[in-house]
PDB file of N, CA and C in Angstrom:
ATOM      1  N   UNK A   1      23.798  28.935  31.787  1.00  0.00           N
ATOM      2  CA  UNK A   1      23.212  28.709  30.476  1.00  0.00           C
ATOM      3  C   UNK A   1      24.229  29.023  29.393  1.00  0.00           C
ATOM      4  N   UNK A   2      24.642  30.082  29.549  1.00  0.00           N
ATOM      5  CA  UNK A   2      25.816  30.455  28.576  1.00  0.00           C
ATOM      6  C   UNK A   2      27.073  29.352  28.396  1.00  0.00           C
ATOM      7  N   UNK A   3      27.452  28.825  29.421  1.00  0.00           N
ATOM      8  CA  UNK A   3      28.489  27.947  29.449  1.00  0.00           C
ATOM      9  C   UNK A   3      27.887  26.635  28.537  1.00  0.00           C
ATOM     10  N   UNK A   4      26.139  26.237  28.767  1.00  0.00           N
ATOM     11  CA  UNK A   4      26.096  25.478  27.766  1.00  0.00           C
ATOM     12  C   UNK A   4      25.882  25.358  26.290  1.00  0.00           C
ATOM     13  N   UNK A   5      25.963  26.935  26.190  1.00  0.00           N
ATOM     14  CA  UNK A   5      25.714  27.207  24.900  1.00  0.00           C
ATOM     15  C   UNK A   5      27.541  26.760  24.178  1.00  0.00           C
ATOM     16  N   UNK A   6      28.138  27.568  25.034  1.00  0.00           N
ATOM     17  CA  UNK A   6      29.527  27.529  24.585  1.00  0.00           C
ATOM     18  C   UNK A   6      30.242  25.915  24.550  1.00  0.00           C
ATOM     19  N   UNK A   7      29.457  25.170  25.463  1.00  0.00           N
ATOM     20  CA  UNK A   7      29.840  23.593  25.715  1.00  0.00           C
ATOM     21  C   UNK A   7      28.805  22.778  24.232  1.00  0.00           C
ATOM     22  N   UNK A   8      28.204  23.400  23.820  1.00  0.00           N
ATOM     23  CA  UNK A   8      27.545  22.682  22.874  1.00  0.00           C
ATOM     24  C   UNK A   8      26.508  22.159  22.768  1.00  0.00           C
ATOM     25  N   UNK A   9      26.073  22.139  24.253  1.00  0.00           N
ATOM     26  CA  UNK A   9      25.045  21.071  24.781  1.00  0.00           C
ATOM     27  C   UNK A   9      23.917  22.072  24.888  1.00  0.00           C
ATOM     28  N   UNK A  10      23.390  23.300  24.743  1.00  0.00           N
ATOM     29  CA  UNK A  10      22.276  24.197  24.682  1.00  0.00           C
ATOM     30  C   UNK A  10      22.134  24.617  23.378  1.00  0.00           C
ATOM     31  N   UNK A  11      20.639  24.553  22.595  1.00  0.00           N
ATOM     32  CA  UNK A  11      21.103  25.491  20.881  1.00  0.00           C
ATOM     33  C   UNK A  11      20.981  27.227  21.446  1.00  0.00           C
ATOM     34  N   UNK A  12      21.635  27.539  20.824  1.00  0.00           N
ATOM     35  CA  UNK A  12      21.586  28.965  21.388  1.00  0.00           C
ATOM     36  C   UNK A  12      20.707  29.804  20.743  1.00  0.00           C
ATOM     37  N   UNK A  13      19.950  29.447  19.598  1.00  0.00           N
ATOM     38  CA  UNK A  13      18.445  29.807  19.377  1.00  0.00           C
ATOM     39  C   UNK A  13      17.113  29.601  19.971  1.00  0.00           C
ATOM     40  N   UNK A  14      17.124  28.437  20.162  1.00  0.00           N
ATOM     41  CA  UNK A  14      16.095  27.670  21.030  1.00  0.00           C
ATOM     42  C   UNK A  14      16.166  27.499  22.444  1.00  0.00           C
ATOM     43  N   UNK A  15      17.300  27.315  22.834  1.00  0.00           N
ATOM     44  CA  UNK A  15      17.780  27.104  24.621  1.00  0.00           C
ATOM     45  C   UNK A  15      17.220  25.688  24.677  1.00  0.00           C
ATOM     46  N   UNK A  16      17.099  24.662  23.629  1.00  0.00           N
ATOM     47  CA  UNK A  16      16.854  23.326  23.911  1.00  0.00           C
ATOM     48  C   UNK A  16      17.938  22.553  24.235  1.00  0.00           C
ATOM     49  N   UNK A  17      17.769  21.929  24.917  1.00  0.00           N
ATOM     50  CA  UNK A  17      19.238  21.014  25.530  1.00  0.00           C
ATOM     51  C   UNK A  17      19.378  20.103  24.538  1.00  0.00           C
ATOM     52  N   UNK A  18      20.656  19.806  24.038  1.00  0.00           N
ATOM     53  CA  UNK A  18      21.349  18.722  23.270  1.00  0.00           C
ATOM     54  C   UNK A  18      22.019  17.690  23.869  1.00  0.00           C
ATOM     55  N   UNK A  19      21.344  16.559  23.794  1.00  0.00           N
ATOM     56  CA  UNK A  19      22.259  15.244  24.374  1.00  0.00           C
ATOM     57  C   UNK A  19      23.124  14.795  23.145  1.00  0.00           C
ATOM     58  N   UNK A  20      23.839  14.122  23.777  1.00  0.00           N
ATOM     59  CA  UNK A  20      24.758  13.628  22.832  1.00  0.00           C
ATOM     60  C   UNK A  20      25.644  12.335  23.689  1.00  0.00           C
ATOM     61  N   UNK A  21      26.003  11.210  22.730  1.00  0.00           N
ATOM     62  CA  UNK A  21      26.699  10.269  23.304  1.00  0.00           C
ATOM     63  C   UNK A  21      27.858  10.530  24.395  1.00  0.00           C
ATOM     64  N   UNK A  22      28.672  11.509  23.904  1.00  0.00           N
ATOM     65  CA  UNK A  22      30.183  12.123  24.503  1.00  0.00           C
ATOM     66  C   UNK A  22      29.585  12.569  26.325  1.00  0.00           C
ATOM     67  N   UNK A  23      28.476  12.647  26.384  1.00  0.00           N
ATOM     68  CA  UNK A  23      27.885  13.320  27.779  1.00  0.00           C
ATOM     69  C   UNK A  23      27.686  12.248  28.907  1.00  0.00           C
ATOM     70  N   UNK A  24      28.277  12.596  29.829  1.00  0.00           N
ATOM     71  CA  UNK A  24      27.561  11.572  31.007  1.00  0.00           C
ATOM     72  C   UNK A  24      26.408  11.510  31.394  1.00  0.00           C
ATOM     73  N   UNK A  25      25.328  12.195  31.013  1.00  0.00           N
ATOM     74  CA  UNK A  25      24.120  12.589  31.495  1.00  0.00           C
ATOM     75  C   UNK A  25      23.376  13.001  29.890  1.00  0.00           C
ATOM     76  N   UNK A  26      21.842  12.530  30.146  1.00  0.00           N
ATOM     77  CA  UNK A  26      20.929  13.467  29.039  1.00  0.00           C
ATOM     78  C   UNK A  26      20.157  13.999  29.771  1.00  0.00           C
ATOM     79  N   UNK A  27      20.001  15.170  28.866  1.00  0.00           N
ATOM     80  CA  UNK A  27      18.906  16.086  28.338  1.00  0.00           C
ATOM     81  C   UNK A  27      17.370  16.384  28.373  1.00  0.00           C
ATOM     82  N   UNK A  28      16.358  16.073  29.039  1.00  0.00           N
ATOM     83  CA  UNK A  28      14.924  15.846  28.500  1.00  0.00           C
ATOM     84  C   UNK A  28      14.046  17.019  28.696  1.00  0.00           C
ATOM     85  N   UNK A  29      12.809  17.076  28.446  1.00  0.00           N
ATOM     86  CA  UNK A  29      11.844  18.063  28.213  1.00  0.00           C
ATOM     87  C   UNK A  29      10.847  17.044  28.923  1.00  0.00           C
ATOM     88  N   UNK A  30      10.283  18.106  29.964  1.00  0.00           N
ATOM     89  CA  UNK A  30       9.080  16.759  30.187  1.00  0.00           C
ATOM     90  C   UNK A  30       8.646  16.521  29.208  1.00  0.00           C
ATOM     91  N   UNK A  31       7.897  17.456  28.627  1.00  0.00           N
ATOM     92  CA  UNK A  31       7.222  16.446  27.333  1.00  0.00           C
ATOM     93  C   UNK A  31       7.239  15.843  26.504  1.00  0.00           C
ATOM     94  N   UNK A  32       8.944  15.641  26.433  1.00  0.00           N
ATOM     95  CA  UNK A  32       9.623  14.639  25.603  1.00  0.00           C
ATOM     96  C   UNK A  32       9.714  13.230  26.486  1.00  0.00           C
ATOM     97  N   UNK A  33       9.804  13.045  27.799  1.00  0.00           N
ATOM     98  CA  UNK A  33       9.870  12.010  28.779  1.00  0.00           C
ATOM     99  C   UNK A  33       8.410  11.734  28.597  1.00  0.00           C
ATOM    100  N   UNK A  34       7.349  12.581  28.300  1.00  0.00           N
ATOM    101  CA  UNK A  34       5.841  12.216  28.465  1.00  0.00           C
ATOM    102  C   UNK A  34       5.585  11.276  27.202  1.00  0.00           C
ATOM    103  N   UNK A  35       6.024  11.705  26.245  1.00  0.00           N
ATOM    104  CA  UNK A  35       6.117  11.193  24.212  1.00  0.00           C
ATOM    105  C   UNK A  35       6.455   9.661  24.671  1.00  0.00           C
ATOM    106  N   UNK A  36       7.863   9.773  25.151  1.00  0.00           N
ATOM    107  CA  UNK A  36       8.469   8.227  25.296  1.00  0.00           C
ATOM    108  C   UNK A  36       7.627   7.471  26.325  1.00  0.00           C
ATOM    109  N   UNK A  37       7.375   7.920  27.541  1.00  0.00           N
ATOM    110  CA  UNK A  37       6.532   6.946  28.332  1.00  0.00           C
ATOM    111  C   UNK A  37       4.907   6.542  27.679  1.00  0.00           C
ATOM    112  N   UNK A  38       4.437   7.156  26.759  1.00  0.00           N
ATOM    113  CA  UNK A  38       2.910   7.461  26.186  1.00  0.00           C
ATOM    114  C   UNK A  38       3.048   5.463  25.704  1.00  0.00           C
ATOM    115  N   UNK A  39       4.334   5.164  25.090  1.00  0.00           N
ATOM    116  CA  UNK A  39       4.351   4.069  24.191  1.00  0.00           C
ATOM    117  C   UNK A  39       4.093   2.535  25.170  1.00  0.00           C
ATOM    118  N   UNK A  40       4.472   3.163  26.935  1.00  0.00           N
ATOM    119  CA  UNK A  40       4.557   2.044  27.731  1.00  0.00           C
ATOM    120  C   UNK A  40       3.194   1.890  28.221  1.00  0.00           C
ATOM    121  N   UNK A  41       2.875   0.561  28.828  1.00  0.00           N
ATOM    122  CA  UNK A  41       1.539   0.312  29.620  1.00  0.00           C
ATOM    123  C   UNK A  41       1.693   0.655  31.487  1.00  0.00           C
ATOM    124  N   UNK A  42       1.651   1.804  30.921  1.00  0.00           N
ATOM    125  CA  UNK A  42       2.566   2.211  32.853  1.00  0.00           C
ATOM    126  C   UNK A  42       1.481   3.728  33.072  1.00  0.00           C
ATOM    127  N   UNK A  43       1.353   3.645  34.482  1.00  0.00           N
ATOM    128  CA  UNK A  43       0.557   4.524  35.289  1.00  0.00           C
ATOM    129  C   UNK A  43       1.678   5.835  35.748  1.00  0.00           C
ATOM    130  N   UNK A  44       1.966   6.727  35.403  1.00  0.00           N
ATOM    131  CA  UNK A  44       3.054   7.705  36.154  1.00  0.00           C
ATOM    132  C   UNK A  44       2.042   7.746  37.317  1.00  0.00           C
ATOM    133  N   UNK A  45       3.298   7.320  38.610  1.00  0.00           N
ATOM    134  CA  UNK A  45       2.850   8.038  40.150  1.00  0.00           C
ATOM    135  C   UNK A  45       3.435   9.216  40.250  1.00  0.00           C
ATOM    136  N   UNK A  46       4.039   9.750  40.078  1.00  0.00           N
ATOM    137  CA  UNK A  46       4.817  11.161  40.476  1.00  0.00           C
ATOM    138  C   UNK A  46       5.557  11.508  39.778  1.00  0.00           C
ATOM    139  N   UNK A  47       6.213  12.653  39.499  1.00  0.00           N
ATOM    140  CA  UNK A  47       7.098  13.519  38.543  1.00  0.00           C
ATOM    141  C   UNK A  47       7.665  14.195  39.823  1.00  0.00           C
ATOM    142  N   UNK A  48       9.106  13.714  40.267  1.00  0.00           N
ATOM    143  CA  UNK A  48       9.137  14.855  40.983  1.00  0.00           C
ATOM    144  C   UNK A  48      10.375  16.268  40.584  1.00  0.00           C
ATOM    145  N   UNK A  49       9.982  17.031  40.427  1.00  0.00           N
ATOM    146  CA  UNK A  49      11.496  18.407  40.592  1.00  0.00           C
ATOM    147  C   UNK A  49      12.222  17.529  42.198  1.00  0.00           C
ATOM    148  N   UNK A  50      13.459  16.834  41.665  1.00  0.00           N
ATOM    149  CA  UNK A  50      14.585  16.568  43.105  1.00  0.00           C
ATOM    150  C   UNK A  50      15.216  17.788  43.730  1.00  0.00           C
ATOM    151  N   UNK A  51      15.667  18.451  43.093  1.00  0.00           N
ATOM    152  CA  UNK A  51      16.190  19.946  43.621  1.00  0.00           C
ATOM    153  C   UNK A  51      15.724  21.542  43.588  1.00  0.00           C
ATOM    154  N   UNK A  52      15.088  21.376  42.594  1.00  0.00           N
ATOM    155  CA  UNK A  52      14.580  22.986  42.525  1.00  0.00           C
ATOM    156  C   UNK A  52      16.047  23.398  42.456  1.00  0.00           C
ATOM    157  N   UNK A  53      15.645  24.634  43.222  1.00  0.00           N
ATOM    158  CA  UNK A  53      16.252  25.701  43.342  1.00  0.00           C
ATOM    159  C   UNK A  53      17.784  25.990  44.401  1.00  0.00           C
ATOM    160  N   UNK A  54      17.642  24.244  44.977  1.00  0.00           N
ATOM    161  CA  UNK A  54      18.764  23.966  45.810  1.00  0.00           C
ATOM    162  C   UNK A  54      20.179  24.121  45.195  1.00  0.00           C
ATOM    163  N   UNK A  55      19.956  24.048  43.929  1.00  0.00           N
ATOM    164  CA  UNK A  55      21.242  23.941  43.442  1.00  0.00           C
ATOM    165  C   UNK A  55      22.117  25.537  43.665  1.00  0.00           C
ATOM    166  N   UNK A  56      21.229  26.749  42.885  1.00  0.00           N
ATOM    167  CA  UNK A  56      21.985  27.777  43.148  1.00  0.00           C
ATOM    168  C   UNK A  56      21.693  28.452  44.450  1.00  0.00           C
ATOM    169  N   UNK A  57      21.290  27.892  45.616  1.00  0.00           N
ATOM    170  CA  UNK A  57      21.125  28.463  47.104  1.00  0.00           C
ATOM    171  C   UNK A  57      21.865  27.802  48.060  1.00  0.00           C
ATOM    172  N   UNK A  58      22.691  26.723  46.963  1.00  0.00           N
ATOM    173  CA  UNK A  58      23.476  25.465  47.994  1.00  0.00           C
ATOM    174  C   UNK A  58      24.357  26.379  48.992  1.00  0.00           C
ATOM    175  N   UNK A  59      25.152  28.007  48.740  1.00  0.00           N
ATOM    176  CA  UNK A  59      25.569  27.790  50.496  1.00  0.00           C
ATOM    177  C   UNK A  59      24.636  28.474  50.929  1.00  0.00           C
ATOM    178  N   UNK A  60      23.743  29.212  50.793  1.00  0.00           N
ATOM    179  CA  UNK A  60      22.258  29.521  51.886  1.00  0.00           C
ATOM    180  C   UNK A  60      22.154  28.319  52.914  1.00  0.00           C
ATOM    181  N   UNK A  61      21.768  27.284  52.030  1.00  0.00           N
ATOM    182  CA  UNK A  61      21.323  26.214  52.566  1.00  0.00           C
ATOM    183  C   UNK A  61      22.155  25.202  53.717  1.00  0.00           C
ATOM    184  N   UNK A  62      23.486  25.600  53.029  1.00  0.00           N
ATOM    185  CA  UNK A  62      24.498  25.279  53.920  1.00  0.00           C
ATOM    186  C   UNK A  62      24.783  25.913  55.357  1.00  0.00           C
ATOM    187  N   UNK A  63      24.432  26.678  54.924  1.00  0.00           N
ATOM    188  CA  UNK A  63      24.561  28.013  56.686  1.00  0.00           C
ATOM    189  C   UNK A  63      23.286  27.519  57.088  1.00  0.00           C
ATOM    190  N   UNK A  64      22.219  26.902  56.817  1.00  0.00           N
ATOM    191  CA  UNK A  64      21.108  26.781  58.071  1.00  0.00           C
ATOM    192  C   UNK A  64      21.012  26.157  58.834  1.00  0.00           C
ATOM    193  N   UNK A  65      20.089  26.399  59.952  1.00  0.00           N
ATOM    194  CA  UNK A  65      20.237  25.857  61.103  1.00  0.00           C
ATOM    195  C   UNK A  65      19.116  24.699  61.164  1.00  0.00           C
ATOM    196  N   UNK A  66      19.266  23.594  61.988  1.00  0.00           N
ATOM    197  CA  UNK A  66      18.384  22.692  61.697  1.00  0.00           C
ATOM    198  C   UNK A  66      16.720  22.700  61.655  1.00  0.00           C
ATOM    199  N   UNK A  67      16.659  23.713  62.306  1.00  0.00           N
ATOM    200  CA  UNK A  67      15.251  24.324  62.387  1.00  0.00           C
ATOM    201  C   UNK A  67      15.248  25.344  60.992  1.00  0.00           C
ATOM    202  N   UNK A  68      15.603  25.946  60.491  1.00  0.00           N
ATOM    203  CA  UNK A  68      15.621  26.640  59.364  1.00  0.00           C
ATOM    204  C   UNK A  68      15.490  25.557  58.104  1.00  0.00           C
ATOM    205  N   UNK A  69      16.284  24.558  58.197  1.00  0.00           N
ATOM    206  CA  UNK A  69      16.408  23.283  57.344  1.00  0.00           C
ATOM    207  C   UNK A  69      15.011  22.666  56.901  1.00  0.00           C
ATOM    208  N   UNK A  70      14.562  22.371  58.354  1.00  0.00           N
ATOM    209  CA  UNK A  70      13.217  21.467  58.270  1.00  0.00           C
ATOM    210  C   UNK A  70      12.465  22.369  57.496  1.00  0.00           C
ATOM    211  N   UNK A  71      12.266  23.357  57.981  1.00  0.00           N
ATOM    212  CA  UNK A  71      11.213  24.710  57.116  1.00  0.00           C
ATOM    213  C   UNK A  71      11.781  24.753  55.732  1.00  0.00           C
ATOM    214  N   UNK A  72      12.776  24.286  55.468  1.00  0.00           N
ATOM    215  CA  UNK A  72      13.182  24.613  53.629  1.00  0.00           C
ATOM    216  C   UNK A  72      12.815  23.225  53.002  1.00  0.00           C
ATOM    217  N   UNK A  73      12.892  22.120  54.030  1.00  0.00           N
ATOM    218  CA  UNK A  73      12.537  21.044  53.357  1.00  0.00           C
ATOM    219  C   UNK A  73      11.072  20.969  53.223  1.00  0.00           C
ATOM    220  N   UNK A  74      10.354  20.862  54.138  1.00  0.00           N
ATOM    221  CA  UNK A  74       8.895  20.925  54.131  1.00  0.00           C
ATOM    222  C   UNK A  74       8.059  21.979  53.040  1.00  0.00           C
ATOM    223  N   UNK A  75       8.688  23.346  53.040  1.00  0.00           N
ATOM    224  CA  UNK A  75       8.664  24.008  51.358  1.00  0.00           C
ATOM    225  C   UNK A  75       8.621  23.248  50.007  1.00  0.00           C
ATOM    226  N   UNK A  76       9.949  22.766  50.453  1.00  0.00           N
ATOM    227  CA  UNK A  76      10.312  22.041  48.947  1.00  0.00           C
ATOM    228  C   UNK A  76       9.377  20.862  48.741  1.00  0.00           C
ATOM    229  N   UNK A  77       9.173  20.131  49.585  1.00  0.00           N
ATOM    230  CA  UNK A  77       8.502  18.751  49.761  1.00  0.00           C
ATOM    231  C   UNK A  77       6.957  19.541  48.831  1.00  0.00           C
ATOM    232  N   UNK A  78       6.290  20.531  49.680  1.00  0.00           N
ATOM    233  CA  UNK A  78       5.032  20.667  49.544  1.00  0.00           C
ATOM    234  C   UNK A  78       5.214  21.112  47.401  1.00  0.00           C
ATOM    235  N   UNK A  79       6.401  21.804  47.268  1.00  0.00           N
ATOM    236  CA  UNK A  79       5.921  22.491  45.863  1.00  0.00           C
ATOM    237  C   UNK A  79       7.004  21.660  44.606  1.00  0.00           C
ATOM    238  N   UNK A  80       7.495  20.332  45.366  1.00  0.00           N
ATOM    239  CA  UNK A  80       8.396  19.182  44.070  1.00  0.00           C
ATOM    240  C   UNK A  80       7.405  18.935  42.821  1.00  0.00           C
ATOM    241  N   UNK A  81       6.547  18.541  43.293  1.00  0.00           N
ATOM    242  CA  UNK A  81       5.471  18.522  42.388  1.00  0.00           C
ATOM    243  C   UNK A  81       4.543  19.163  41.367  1.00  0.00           C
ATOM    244  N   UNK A  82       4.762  20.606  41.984  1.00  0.00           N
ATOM    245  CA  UNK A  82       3.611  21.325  41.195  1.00  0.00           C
ATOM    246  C   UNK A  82       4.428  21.425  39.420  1.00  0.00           C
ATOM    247  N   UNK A  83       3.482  21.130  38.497  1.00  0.00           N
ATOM    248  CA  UNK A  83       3.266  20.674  37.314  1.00  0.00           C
ATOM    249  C   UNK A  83       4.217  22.454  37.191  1.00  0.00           C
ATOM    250  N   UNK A  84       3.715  24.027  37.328  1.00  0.00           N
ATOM    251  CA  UNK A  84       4.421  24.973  36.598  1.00  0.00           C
ATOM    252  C   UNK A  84       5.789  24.908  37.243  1.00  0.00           C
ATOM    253  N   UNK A  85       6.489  24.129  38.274  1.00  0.00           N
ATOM    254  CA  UNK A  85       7.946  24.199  38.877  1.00  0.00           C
ATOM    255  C   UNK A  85       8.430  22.931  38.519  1.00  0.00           C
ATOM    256  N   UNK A  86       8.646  22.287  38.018  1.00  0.00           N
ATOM    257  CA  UNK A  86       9.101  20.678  37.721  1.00  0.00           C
ATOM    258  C   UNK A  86       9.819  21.359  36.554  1.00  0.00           C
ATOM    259  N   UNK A  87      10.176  22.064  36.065  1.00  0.00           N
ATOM    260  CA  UNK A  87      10.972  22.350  34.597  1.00  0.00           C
ATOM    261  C   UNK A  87      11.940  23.194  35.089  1.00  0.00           C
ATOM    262  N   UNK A  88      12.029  23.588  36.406  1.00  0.00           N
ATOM    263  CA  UNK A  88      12.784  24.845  36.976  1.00  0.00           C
ATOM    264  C   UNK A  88      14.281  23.487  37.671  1.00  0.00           C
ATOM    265  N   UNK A  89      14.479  22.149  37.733  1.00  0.00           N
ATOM    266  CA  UNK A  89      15.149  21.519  38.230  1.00  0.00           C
ATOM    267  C   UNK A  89      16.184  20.807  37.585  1.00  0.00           C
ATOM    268  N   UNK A  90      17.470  20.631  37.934  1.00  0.00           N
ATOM    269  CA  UNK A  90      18.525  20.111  38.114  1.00  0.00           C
ATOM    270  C   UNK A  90      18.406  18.327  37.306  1.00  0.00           C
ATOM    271  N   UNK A  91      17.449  18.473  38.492  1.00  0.00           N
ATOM    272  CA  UNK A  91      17.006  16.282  38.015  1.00  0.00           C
ATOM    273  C   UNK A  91      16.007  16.387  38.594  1.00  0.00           C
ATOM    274  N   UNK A  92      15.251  15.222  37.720  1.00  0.00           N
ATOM    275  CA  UNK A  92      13.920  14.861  37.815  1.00  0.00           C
ATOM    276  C   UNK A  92      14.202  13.414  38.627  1.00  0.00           C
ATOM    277  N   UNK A  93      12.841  13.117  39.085  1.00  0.00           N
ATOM    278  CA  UNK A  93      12.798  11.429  39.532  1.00  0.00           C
ATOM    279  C   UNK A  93      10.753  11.021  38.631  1.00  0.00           C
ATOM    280  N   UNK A  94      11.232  10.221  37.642  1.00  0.00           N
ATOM    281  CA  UNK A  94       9.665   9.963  36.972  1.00  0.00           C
ATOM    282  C   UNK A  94       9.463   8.708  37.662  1.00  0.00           C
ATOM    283  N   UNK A  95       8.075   8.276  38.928  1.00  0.00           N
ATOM    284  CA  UNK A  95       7.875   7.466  39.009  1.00  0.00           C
ATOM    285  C   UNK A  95       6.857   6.534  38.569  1.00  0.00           C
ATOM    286  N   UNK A  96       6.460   5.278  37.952  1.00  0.00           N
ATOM    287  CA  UNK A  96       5.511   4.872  36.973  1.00  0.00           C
ATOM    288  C   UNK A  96       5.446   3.483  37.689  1.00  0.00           C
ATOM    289  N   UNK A  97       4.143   2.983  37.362  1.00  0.00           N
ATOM    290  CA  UNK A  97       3.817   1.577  37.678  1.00  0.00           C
ATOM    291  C   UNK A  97       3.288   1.229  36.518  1.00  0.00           C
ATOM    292  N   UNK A  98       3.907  -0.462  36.673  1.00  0.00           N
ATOM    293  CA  UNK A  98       3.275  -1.116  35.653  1.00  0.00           C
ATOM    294  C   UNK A  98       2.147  -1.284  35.401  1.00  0.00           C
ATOM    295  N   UNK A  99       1.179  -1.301  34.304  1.00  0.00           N
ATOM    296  CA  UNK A  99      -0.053  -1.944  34.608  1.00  0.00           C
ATOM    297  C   UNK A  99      -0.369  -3.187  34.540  1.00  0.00           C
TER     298      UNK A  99
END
C-alpha cells in the first residue's frame, strides 16, 4: 500500500486507488463497476474475487502438495464470491448477460 501511495496511484488520505492514463491497468471500487454497469441492459452473473489472498501466500502455495492444492482450491472456489471478500482481491472477473 505504501509503495502506492509513494507511486501516486493510492490518495494517501482516502486509500482510494487512482487510475490514470500513464498505467497499464485501472483502478475500480465495486461500487464504482456497479454505477457504470447500472447504465447497461445486462443481468450480472457473477462477481468473482480471481485471487484473494493468493497473491501474498504465492510461495505457501507453491510448496503444496497436490492434495493440499485441491483443498486450497476448493476453499477458494467455495468463498470467490462472497459479497464481504470480493474487495480483498488482486483482480476481479464481472460476469453479465445481455438482456
Amino acid at each position: 500500500m505504501y509503495q502506492g501511495i509513494q507511486n501516486g496511484i493510492v490518495d494517501e488520505n482516502t486509500f482510494k486507488c487512482i487510475s490514470s492514463p500513464s498505467l497499464l491497468f485501472e483502478m475500480y471500487r465495486k461500487e464504482e463497476i456497479d454505477k457504470l454497469m447500472a447504465e447497461y441492459d445486462a443481468e450480472r452473473l457473477h462477481f468473482v474475487a480471481a485471487d484473494l489472498l493468493t497473491n501474498h501466500m504465492r510461495d505457501t502455495i507453491d510448496e503444496m502438495d497436490e492434495n493440499m492444492f485441491e483443498a486450497y482450491l476448493k476453499y477458494h472456489f467455495s468463498i470467490c464470491e462472497r459479497a464481504d471478500l470480493v474487495g480483498i482481491t488482486h483482480h476481479s472477473l464481472d460476469i453479465f448477460r445481455k438482456k
